[in-house]
Protein backbone atom coordinates (compact mmCIF):
# COMPACT_ATOMS: atom_id res chain seq x y z
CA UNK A 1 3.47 -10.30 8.28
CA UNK A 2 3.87 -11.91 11.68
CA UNK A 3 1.47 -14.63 12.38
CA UNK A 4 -0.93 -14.58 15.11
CA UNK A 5 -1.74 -18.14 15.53
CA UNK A 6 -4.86 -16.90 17.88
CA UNK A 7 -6.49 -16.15 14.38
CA UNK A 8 -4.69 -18.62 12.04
CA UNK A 9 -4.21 -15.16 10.09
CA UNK A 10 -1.19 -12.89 9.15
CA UNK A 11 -3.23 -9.57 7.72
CA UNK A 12 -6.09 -7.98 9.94
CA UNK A 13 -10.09 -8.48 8.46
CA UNK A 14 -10.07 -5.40 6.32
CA UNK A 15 -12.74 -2.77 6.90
CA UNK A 16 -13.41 -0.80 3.67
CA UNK A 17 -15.79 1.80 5.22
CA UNK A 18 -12.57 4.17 6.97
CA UNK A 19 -11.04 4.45 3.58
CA UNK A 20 -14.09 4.86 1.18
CA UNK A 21 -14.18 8.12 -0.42
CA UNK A 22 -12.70 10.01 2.19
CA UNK A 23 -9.63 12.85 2.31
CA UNK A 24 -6.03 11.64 4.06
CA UNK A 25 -3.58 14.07 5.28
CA UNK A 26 -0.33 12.90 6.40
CA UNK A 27 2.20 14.80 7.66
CA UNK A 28 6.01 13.35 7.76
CA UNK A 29 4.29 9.82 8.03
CA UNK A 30 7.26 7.23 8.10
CA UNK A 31 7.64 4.66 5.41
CA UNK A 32 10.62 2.75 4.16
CA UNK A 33 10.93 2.57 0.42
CA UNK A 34 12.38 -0.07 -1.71
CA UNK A 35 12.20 -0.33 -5.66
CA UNK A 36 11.28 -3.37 -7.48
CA UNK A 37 12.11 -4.83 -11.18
CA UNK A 38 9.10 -4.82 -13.12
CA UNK A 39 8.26 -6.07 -17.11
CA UNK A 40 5.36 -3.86 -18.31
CA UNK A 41 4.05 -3.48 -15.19
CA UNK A 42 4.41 -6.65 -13.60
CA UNK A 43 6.77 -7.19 -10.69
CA UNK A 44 9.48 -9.91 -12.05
CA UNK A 45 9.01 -13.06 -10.44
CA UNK A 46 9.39 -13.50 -6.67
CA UNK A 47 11.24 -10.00 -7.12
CA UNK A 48 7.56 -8.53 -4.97
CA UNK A 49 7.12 -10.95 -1.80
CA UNK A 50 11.28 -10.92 -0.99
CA UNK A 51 11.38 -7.29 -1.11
CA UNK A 52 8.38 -7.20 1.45
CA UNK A 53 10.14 -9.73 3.88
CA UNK A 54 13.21 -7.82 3.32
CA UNK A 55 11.64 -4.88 4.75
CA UNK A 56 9.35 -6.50 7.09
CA UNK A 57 12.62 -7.56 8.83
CA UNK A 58 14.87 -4.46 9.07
CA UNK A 59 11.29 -2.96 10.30
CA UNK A 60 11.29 -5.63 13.00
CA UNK A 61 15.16 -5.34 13.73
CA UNK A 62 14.89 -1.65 14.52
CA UNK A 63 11.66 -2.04 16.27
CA UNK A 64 9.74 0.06 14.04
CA UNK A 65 6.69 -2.07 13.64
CA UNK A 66 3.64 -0.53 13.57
CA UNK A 67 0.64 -1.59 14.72
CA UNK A 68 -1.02 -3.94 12.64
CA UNK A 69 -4.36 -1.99 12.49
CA UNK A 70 -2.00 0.73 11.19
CA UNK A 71 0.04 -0.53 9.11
CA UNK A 72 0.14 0.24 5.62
CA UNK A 73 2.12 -1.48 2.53
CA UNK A 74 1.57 1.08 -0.90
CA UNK A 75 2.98 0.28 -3.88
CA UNK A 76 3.37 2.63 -6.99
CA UNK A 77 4.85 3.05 -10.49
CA UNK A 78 7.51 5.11 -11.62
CA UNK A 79 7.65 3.31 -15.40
CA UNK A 80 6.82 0.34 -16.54
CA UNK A 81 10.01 -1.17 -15.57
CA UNK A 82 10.15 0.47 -11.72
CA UNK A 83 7.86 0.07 -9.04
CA UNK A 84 8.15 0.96 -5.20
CA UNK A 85 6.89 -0.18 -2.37
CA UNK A 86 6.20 1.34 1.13
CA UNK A 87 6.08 0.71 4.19
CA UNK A 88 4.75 2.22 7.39
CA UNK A 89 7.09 2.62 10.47
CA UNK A 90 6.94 3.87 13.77
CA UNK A 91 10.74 5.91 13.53
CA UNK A 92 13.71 5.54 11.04
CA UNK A 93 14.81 2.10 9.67
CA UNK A 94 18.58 2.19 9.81
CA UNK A 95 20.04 0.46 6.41
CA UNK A 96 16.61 1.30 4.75
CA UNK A 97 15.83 4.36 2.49
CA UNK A 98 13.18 6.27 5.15
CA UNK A 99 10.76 8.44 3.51
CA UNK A 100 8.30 10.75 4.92
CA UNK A 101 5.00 11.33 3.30
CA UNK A 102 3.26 14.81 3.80
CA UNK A 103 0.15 15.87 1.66
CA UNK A 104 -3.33 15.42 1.51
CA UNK A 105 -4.48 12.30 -0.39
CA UNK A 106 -8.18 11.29 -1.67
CA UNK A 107 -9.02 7.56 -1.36
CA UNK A 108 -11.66 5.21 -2.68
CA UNK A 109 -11.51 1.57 -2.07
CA UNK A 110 -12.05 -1.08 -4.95
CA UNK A 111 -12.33 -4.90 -4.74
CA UNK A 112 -11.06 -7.19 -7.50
CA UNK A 113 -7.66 -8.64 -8.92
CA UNK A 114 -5.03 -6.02 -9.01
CA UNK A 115 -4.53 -6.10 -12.97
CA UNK A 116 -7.78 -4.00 -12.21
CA UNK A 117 -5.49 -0.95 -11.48
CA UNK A 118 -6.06 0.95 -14.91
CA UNK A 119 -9.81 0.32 -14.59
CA UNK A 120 -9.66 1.58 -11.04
CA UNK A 121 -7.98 4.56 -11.89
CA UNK A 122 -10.70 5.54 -14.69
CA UNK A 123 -13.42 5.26 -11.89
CA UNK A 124 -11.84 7.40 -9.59
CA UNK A 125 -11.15 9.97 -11.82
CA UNK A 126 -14.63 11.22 -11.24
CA UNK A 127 -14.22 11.40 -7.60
CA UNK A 128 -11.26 13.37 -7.68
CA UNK A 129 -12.37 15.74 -10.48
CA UNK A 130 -15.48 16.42 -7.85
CA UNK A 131 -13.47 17.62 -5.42
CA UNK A 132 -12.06 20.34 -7.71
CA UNK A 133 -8.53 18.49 -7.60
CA UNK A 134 -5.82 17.12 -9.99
CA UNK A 135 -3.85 13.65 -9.14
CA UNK A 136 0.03 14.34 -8.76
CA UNK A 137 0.66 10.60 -8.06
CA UNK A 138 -1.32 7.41 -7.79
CA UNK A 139 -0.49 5.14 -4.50
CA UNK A 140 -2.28 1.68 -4.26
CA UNK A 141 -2.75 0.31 -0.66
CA UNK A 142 -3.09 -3.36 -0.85
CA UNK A 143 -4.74 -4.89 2.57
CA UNK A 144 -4.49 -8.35 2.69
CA UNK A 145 -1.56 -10.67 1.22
CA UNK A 146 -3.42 -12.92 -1.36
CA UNK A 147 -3.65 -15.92 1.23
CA UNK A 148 -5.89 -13.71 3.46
CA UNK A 149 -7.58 -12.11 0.44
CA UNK A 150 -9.32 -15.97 -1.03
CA UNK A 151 -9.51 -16.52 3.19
CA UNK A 152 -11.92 -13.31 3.80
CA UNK A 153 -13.36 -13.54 0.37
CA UNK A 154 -12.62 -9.67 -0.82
CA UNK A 155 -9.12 -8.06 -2.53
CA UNK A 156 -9.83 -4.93 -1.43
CA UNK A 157 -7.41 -2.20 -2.64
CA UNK A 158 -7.58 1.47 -1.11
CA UNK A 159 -6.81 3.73 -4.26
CA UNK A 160 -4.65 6.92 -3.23
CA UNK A 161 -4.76 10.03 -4.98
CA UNK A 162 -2.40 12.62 -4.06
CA UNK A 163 -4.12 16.33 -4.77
């Protein structure tokens, strides 16, 4: 998001191990949502990174910005026309739809090309089942912008599960 020319890098080095297999519980965690166009799946072109900026910016306006070790950007699907996109705050956004996420969430971090989401979902299943639980929604946290994904070498994706 903002550049920290120290680094020559915009998203943090990603550590996987905090997020593999493990149990989240958030309660009234602040996000701001905003809903993206999508054809089967696929955000319509350009329709993903201006949303982000457009939030990144009222985030930054109301000096909401997390920090960048805790910030978190999710995404999910409501059809395969609709997708969302959150983002982590410090307080309420003003002119942004604030949401607050409470629950307890199961996680398991994968590495690959995003289009991996369906296959992702299959292996997790197992995980989730162990634990006795059934998913109510799928989140995907994705933790580098592609630029700093081919710079580090690794797309990871933390898979959410919400039990």
């Amino acid at each position: 998001m903002t550049r920290n020319d120290r680094n020559n890098e915009c998203c943090p080095k990603f550590d996987p191990e905090p997020w593999q297999e493990k149990e989240v519980i958030w309660k009234d965690r602040h996000f701001i949502k905003e809903t993206i166009p999508q054809f089967m799946h696929i955000p319509l072109p350009g329709t993903f990174g201006k949303a982000v900026s457009r939030m990144w910016g009222k985030i930054e306006d109301a000096r909401a910005k997390p920090d960048m070790n805790d910030f978190i950007m999710l995404s999910a699907e409501s059809s395969p026309w609709k997708g969302e996109i959150y983002m982590t705050t410090t307080k309420e956004v003003p002119n942004a739809e604030n949401v607050k996420f409470s629950g307890t969430y199961l996680t398991k971090v994968f590495d690959g090309p995003y289009n991996d989401v369906p296959k992702w979902i299959k292996e997790m299943a197992p995980f989730v089942a162990k634990k006795g639980k059934s998913v109510k929604k799928w989140l995907f946290y994705y933790t580098t912008c592609p630029k700093c994904a081919k710079k580090y070498g690794h797309n990871y994706v933390v898979t959410f599960a919400e039990v």
